[in-house]
N, C-alpha and C. Protein backbone atom coordinates (compact mmCIF):
# COMPACT_ATOMS: atom_id res chain seq x y z
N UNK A 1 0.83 -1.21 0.00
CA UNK A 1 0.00 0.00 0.00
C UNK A 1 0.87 1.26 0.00
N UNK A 2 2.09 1.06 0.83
CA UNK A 2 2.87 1.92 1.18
C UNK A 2 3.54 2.81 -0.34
N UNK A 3 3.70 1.26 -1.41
CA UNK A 3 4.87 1.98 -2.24
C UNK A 3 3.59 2.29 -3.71
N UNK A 4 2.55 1.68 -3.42
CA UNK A 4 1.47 2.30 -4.84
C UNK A 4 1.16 3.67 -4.59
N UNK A 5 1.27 3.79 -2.88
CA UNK A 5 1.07 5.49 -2.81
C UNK A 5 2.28 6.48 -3.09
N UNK A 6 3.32 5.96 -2.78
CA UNK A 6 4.51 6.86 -3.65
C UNK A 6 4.65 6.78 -4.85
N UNK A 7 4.10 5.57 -5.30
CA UNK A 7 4.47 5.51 -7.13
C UNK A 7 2.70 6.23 -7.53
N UNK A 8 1.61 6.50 -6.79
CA UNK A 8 0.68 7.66 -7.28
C UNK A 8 1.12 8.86 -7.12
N UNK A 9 1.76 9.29 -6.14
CA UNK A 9 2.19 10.76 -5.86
C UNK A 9 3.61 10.99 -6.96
N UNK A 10 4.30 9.95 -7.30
CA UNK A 10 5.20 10.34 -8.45
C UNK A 10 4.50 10.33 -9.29
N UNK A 11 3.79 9.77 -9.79
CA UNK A 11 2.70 9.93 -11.01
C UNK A 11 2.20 11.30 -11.43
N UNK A 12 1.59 11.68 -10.09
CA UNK A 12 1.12 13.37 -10.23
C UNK A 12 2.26 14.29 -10.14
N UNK A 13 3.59 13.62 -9.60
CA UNK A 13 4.20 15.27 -10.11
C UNK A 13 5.05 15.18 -11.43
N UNK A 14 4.86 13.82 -11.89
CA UNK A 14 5.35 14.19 -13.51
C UNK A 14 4.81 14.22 -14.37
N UNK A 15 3.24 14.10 -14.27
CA UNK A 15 2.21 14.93 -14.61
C UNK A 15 2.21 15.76 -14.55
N UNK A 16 2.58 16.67 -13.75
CA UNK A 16 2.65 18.71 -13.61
C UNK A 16 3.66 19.12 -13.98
N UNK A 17 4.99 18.03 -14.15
CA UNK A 17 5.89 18.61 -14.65
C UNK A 17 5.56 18.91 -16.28
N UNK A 18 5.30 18.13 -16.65
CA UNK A 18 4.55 17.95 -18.37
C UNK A 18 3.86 19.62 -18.66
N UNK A 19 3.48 19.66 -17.74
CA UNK A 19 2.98 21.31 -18.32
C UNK A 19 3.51 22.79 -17.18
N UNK A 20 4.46 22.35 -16.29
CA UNK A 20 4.83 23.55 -15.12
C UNK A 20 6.58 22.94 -14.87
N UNK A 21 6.76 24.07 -14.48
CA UNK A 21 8.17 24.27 -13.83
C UNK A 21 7.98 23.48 -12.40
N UNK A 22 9.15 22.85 -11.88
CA UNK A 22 9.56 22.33 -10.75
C UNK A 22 9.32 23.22 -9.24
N UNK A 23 9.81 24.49 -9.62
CA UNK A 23 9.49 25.53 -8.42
C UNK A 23 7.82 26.09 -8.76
N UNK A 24 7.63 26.12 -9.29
CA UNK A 24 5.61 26.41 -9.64
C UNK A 24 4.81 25.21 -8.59
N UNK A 25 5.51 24.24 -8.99
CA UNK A 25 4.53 23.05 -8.33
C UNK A 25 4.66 22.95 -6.54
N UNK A 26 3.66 22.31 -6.22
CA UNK A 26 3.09 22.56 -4.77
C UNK A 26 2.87 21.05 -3.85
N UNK A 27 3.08 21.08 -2.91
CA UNK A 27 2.01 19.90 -2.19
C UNK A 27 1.29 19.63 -2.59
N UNK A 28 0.51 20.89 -2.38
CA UNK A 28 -1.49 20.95 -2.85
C UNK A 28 -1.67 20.60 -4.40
N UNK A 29 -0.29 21.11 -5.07
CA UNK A 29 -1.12 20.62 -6.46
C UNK A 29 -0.71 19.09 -6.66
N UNK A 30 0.47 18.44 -5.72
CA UNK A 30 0.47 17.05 -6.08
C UNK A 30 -0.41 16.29 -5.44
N UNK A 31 -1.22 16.59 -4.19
CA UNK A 31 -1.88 15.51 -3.40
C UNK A 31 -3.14 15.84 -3.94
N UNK A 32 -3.42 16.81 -4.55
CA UNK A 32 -5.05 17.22 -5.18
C UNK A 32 -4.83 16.31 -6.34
N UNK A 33 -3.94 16.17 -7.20
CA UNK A 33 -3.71 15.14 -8.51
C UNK A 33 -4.07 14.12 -8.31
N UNK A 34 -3.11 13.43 -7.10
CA UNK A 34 -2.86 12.15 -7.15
C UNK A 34 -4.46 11.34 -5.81
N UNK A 35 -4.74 12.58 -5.25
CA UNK A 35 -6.16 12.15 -4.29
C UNK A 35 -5.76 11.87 -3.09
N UNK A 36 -4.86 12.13 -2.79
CA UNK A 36 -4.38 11.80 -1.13
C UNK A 36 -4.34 12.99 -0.42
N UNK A 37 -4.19 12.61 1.35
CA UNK A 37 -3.51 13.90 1.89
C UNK A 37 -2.84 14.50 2.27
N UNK A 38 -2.15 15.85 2.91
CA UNK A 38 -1.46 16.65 2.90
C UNK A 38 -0.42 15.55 3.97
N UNK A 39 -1.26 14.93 4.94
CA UNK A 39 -0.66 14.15 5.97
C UNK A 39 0.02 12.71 5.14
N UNK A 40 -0.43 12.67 4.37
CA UNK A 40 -0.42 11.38 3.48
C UNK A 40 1.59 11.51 3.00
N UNK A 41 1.10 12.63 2.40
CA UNK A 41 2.42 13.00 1.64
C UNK A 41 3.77 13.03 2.50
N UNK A 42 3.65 14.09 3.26
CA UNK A 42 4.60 13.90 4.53
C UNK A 42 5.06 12.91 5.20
N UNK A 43 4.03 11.29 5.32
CA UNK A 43 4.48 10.80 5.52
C UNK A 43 6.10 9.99 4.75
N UNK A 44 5.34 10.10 3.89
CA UNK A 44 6.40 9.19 2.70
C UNK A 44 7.68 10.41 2.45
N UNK A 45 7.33 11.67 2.48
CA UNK A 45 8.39 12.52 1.37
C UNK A 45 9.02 13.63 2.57
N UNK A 46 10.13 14.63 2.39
CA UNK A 46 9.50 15.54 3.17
C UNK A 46 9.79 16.89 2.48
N UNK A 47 9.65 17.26 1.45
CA UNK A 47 9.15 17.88 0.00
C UNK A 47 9.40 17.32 -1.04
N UNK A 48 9.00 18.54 -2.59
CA UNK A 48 8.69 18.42 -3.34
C UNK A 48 10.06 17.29 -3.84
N UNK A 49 11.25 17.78 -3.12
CA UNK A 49 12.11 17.41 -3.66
C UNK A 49 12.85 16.20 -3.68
N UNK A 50 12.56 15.48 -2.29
CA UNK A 50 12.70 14.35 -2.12
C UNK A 50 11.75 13.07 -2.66
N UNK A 51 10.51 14.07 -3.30
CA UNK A 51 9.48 13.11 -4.02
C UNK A 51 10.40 12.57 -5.53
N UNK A 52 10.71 14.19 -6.24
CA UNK A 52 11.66 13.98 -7.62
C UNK A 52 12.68 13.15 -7.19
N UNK A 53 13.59 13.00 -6.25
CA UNK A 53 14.74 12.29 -6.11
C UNK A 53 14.28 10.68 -6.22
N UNK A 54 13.23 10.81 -5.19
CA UNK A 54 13.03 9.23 -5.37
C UNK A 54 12.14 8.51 -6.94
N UNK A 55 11.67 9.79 -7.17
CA UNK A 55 10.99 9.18 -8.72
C UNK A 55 11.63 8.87 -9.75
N UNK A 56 13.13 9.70 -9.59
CA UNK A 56 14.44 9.29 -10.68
C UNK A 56 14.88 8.27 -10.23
N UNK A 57 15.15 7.78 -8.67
CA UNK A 57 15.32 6.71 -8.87
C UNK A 57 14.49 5.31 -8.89
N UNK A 58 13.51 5.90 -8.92
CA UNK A 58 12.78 4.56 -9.27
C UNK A 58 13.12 4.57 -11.34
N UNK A 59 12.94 5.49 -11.80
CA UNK A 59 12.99 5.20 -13.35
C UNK A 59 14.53 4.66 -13.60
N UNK A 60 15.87 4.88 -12.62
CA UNK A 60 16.99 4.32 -12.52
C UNK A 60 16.91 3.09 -12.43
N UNK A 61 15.89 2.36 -11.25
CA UNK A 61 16.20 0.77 -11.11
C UNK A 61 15.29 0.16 -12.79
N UNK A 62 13.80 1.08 -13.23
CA UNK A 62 13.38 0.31 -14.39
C UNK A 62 14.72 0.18 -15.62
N UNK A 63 14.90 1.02 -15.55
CA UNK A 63 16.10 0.52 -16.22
C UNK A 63 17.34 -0.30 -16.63
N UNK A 64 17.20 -0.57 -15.38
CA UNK A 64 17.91 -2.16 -15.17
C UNK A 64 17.06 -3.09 -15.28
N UNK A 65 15.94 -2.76 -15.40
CA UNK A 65 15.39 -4.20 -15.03
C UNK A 65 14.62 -4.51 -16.72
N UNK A 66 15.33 -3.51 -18.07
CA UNK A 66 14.96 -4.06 -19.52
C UNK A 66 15.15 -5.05 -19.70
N UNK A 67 14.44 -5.79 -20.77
CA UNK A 67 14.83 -7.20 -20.89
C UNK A 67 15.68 -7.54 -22.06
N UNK A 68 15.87 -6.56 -22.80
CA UNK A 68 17.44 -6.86 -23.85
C UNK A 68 18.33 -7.04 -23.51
N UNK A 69 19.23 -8.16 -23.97
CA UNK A 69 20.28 -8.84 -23.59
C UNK A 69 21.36 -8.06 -24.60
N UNK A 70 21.35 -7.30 -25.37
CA UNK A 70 22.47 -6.71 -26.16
C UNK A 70 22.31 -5.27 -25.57
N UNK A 71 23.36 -4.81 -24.89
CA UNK A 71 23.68 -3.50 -23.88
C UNK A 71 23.47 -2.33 -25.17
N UNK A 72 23.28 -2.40 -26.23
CA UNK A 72 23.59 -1.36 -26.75
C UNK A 72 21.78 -1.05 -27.23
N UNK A 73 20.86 -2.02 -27.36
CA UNK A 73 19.63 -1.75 -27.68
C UNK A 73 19.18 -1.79 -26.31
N UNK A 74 19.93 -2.19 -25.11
CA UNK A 74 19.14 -1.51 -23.58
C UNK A 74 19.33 -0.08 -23.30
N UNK A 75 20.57 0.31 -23.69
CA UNK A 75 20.64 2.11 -23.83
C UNK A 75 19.83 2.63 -24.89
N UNK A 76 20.07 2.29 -25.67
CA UNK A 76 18.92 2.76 -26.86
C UNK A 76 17.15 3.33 -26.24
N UNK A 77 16.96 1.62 -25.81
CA UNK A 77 15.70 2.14 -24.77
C UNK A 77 15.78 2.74 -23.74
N UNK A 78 17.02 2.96 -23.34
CA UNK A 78 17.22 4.21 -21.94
C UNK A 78 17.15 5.06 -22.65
N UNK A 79 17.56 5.95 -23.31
CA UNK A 79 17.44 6.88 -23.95
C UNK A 79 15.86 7.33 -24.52
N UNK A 80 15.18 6.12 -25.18
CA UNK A 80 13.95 6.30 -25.16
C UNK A 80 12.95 6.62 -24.21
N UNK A 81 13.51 6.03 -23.17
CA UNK A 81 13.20 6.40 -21.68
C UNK A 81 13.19 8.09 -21.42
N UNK A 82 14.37 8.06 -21.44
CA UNK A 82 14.77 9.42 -21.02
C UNK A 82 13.77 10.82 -21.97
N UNK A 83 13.78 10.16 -23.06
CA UNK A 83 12.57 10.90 -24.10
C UNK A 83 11.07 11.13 -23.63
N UNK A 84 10.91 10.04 -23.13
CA UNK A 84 9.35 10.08 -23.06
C UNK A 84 9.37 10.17 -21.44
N UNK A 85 10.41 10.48 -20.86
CA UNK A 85 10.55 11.35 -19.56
C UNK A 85 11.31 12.56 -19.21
N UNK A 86 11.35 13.45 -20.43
CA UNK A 86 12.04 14.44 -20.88
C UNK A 86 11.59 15.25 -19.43
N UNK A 87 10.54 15.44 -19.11
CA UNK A 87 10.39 16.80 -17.90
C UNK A 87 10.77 15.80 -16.36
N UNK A 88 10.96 14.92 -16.31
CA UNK A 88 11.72 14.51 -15.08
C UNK A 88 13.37 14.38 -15.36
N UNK A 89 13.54 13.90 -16.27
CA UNK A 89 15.16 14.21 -16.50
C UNK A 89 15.48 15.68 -16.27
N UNK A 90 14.90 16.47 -17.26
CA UNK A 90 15.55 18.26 -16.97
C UNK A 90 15.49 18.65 -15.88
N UNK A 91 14.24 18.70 -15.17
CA UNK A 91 13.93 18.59 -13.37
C UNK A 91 15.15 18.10 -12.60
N UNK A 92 15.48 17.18 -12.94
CA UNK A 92 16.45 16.07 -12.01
C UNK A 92 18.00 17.25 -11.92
N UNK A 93 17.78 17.60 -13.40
CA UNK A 93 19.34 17.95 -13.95
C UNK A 93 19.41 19.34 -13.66
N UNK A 94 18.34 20.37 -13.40
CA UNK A 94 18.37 21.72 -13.11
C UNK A 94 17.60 22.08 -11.54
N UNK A 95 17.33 21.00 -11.28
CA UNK A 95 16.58 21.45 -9.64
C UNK A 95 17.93 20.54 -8.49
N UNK A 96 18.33 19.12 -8.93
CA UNK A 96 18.71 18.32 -8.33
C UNK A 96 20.24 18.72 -8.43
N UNK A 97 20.37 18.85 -9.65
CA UNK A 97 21.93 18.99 -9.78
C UNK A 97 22.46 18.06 -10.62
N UNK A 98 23.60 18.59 -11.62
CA UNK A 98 23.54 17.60 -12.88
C UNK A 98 24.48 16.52 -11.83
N UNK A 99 25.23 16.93 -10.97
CA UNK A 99 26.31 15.71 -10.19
C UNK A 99 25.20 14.38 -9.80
N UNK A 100 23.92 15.20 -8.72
CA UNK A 100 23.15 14.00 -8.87
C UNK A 100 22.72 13.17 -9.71
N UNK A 101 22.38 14.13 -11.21
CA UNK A 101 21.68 13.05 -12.17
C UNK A 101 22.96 12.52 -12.88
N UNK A 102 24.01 12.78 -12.89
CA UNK A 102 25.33 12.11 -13.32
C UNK A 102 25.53 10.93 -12.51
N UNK A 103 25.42 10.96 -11.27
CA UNK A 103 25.81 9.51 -10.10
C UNK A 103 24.67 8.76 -10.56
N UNK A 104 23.39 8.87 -10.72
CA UNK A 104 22.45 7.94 -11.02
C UNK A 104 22.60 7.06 -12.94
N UNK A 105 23.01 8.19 -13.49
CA UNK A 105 23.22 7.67 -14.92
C UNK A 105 24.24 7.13 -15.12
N UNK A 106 25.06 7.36 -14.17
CA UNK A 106 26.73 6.58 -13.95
C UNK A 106 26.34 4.87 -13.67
N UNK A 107 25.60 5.12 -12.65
CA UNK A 107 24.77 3.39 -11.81
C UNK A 107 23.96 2.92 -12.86
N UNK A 108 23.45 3.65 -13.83
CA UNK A 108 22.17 2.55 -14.54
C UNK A 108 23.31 2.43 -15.67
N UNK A 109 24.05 2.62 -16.48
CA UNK A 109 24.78 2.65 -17.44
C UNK A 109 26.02 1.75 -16.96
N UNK A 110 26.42 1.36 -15.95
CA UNK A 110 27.20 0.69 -15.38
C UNK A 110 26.74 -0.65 -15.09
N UNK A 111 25.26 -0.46 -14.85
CA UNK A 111 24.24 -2.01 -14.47
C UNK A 111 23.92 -2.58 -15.70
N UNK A 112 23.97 -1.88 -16.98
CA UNK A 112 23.27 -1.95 -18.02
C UNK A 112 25.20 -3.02 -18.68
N UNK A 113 26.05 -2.08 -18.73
CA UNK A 113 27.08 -2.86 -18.99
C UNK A 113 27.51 -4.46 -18.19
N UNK A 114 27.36 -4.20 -17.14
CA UNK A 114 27.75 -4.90 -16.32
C UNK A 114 26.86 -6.47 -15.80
N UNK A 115 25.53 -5.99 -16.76
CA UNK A 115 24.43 -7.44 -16.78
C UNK A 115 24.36 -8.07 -18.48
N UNK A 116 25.38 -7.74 -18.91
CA UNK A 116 25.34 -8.08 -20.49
C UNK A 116 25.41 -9.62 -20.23
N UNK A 117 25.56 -10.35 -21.21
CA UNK A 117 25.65 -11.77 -20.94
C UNK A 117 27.30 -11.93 -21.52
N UNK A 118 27.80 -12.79 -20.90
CA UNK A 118 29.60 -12.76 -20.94
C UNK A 118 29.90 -12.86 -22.17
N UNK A 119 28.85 -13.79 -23.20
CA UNK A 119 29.61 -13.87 -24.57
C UNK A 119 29.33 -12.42 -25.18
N UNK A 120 28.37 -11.62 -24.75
CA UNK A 120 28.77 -10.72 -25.71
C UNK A 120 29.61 -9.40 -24.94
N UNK A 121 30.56 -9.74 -24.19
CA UNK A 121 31.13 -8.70 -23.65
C UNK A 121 32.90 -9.48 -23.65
N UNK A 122 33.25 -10.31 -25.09
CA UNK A 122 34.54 -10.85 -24.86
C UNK A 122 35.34 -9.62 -25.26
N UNK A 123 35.06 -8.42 -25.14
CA UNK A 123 36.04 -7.22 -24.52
C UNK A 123 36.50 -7.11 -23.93
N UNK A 124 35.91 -7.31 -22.93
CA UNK A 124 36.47 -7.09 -21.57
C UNK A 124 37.76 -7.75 -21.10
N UNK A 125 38.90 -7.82 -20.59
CA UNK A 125 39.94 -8.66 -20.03
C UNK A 125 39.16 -9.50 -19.55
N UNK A 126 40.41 -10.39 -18.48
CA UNK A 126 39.83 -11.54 -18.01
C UNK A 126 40.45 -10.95 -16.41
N UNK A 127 41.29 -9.99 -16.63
CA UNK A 127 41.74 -9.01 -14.86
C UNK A 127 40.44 -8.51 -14.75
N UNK A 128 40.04 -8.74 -13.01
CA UNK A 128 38.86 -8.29 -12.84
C UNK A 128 38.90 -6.49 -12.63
N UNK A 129 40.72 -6.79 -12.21
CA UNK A 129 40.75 -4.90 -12.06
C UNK A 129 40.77 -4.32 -13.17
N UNK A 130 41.18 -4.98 -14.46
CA UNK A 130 40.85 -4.38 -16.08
C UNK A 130 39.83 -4.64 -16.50
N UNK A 131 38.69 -5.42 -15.85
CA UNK A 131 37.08 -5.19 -16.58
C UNK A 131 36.79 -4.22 -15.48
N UNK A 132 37.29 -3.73 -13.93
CA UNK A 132 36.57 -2.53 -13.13
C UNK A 132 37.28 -1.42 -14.17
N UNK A 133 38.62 -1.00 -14.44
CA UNK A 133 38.73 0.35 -15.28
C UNK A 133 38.08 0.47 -16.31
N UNK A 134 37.76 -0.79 -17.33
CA UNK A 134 37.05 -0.81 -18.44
C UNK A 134 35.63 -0.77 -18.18
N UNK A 135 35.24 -0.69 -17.00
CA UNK A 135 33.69 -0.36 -16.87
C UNK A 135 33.27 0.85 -16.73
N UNK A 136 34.08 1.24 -15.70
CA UNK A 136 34.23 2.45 -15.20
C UNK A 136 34.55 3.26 -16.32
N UNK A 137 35.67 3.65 -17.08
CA UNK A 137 35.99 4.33 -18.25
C UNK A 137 34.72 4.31 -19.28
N UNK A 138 34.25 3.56 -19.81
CA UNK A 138 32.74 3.62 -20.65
C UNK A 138 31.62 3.81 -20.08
N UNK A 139 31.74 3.58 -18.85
CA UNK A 139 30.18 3.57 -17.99
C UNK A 139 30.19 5.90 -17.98
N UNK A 140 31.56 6.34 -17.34
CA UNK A 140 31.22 7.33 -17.12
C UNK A 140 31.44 8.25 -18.76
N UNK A 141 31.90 7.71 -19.45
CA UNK A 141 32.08 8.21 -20.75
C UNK A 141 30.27 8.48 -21.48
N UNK A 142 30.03 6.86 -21.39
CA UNK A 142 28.13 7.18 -22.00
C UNK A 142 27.38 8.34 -21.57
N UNK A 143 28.29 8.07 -19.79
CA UNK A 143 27.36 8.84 -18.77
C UNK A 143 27.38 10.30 -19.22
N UNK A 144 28.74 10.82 -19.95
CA UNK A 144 28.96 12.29 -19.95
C UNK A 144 28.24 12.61 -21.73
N UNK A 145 28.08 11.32 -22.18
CA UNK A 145 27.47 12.09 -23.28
C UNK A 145 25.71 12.45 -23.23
N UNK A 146 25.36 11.53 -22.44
CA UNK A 146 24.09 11.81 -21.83
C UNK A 146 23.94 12.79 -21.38
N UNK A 147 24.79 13.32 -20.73
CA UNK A 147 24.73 14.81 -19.68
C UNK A 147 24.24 15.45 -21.12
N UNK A 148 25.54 15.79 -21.77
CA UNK A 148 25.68 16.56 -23.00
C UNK A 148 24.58 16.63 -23.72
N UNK A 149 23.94 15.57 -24.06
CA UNK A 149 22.57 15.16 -24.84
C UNK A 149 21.23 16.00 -24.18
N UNK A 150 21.04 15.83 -23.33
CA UNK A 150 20.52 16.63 -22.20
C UNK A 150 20.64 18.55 -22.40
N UNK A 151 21.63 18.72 -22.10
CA UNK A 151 22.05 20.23 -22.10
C UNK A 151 22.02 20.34 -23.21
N UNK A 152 22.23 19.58 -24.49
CA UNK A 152 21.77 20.35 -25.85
C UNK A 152 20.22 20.29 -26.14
N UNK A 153 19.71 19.56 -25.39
CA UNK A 153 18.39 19.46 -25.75
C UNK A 153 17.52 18.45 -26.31
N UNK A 154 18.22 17.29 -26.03
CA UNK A 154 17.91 15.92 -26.12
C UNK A 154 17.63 15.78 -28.33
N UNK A 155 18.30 16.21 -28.99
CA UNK A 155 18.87 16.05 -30.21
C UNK A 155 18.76 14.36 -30.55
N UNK A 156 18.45 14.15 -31.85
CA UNK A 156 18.78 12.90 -32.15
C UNK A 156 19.99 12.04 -32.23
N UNK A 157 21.00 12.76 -32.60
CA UNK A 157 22.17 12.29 -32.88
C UNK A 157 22.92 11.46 -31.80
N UNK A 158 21.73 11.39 -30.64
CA UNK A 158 22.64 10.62 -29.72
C UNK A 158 22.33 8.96 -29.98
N UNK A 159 21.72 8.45 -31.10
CA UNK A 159 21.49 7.37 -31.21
C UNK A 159 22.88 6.66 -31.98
N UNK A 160 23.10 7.70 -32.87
CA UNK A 160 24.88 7.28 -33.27
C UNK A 160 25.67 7.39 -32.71
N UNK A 161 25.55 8.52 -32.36
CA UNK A 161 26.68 8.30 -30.97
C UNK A 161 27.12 6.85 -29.84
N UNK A 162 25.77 6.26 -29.75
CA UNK A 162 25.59 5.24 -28.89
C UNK A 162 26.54 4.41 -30.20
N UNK A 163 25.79 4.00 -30.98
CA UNK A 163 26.22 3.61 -32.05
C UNK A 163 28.07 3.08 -31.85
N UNK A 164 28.25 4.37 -32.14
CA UNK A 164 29.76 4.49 -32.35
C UNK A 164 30.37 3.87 -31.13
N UNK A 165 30.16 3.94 -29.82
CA UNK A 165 30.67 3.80 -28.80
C UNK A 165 30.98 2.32 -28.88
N UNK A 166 29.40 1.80 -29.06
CA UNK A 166 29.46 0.41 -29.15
C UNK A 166 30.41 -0.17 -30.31
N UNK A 167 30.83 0.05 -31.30
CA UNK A 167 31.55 -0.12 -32.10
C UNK A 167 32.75 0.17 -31.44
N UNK A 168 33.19 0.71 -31.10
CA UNK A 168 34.58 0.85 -30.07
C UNK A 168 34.95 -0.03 -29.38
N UNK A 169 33.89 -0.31 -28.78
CA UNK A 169 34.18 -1.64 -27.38
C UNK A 169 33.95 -2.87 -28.33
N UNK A 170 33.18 -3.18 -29.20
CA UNK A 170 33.32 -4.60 -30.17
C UNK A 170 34.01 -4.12 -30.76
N UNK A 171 35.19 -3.30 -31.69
CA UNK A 171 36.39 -3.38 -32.34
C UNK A 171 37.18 -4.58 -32.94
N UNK A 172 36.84 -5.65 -31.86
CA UNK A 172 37.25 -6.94 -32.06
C UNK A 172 36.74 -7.99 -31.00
N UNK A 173 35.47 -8.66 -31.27
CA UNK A 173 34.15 -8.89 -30.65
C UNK A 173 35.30 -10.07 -29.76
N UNK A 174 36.56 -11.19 -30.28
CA UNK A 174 37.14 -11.79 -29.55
C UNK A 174 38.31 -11.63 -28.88
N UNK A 175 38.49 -9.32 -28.99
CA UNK A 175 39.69 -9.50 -28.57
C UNK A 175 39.98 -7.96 -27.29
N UNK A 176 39.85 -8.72 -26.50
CA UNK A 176 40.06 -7.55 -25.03
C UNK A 176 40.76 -6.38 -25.75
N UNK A 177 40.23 -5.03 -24.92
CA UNK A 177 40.42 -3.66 -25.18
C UNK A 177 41.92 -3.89 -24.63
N UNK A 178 42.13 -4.40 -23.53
CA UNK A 178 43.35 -4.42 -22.87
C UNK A 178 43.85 -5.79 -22.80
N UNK A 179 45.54 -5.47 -22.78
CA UNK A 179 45.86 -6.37 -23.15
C UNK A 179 46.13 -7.83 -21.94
N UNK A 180 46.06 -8.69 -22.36
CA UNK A 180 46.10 -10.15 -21.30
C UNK A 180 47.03 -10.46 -20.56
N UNK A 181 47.57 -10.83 -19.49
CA UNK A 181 48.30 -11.24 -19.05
C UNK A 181 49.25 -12.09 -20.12
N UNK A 182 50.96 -11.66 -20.07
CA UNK A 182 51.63 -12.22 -21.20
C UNK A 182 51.88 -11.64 -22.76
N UNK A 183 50.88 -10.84 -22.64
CA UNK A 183 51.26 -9.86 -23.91
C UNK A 183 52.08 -9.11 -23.59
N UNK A 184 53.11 -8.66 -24.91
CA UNK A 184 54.23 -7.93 -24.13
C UNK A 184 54.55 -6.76 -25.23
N UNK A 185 53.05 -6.12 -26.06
CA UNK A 185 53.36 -5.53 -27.01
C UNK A 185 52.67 -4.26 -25.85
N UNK A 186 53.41 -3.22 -25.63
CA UNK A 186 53.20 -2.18 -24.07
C UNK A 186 53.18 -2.55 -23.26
N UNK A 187 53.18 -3.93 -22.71
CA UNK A 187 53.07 -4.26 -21.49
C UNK A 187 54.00 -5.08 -21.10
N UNK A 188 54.76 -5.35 -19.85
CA UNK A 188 55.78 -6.13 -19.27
C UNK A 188 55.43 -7.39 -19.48
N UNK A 189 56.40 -8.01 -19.36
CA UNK A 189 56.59 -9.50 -19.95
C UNK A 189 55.51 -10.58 -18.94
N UNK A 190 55.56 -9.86 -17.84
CA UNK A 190 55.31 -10.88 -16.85
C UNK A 190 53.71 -10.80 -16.66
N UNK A 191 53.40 -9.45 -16.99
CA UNK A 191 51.86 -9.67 -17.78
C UNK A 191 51.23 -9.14 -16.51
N UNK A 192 52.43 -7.84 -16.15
CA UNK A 192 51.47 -6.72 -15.07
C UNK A 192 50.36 -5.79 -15.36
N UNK A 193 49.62 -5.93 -15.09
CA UNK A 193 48.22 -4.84 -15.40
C UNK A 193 49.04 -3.71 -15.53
N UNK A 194 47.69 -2.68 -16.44
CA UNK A 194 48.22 -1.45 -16.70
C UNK A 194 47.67 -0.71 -15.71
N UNK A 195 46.42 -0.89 -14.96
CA UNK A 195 46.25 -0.25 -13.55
C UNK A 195 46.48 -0.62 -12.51
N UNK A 196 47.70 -1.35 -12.08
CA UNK A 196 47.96 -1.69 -11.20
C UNK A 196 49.17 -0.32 -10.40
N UNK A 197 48.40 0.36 -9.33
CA UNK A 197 49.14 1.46 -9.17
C UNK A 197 50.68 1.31 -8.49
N UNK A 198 49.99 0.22 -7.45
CA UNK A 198 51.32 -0.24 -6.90
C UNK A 198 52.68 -0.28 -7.43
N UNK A 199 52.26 -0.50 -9.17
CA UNK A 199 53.90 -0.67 -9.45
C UNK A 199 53.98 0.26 -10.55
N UNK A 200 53.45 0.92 -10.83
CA UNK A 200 53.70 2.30 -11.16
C UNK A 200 55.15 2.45 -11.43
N UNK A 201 56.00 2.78 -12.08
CA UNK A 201 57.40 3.17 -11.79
C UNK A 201 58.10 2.47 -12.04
N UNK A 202 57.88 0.65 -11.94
CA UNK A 202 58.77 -0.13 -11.70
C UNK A 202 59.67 -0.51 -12.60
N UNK A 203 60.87 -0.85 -12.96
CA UNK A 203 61.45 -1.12 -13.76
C UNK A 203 61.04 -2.56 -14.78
């Protein structure tokens, strides 16, 4: 009962976002929307703003939870997402703060990589600390073109873009971005990671 009444009261304020600004909107105009009361609301939220926080992240976890198994048509539909939730994204990104909506698009773009199915991610090394930099490095890379996509005004061109990215990381669908333990074309013989900070320096 608890969480159909927060997912009605998110309902009504991205409903008002659809036609009003973030600072325009009210208690009164979300609990008059959604049919609850003033006491109702308070319980669950304790403003407008902690209602938006938690409504982005609820559209953060649907997003993980697509059912395409190829990471590049699950962003695709994030992005579609993000379209047909254009006034909670801008909200998120000009009331919340783009750092917040950056840490959340960092986590779903990172979940989205990171639940691929193994055969189609033979990019990745087989060092678990070179699939964490290689996650990390593309997870916040998507993440910053999203920002960008966003601040220009949600433009089409971010579908090639995706595009391209993905073409980067399959480059060579059987052959790691980085190189394997034992390769010794940039890398030491003995087949030391390239982020391994510890040895930094070493001869």
């Amino acid at each position: 009962m608890a969480n159909a009444t927060k997912h009605a009261l998110a309902g009504a304020l991205l409903e008002l976002l659809n036609t009003t600004t973030l600072d325009n909107i009210t208690v009164k105009d979300i609990v008059e929307r959604a049919q609850v009361s003033r006491q109702t609301f308070y319980y669950h939220f304790g403003d407008v703003y902690q209602l938006l926080d938690w409504a982005f992240q609820r559209a953060i976890r649907e997003l993980g939870e697509m059912p395409e198994e190829n990471w590049r048509d699950r962003l695709l539909m994030a992005v579609e997402f993000l379209r047909a939730n254009r006034a909670l994204a801008m909200n998120v990104y000009h009331s919340l703060g783009m750092e917040h909506l950056a840490r959340g698009l960092e986590a779903a773009v990172r979940d989205l990589l990171g639940a691929a199915p193994k055969d189609a991610m033979k990019w990745l090394p087989a060092d678990p600390e070179d699939q964490e930099f290689l996650l990390s490095f593309f997870s916040y890379g998507v993440m910053g073109i999203i920002i960008r996509w966003l601040d220009d005004g949600m433009p089409e061109k971010l579908d090639h873009m995706i595009n391209e990215i993905y073409a980067l990381m399959h480059h060579g669908e059987d052959t790691p971005l980085l190189p394997e333990p034992g390769y010794s074309g940039g890398m030491k013989e003995d087949g030391r990671s390239y982020n391994d900070k510890k040895r930094i320096g070493e001869g």
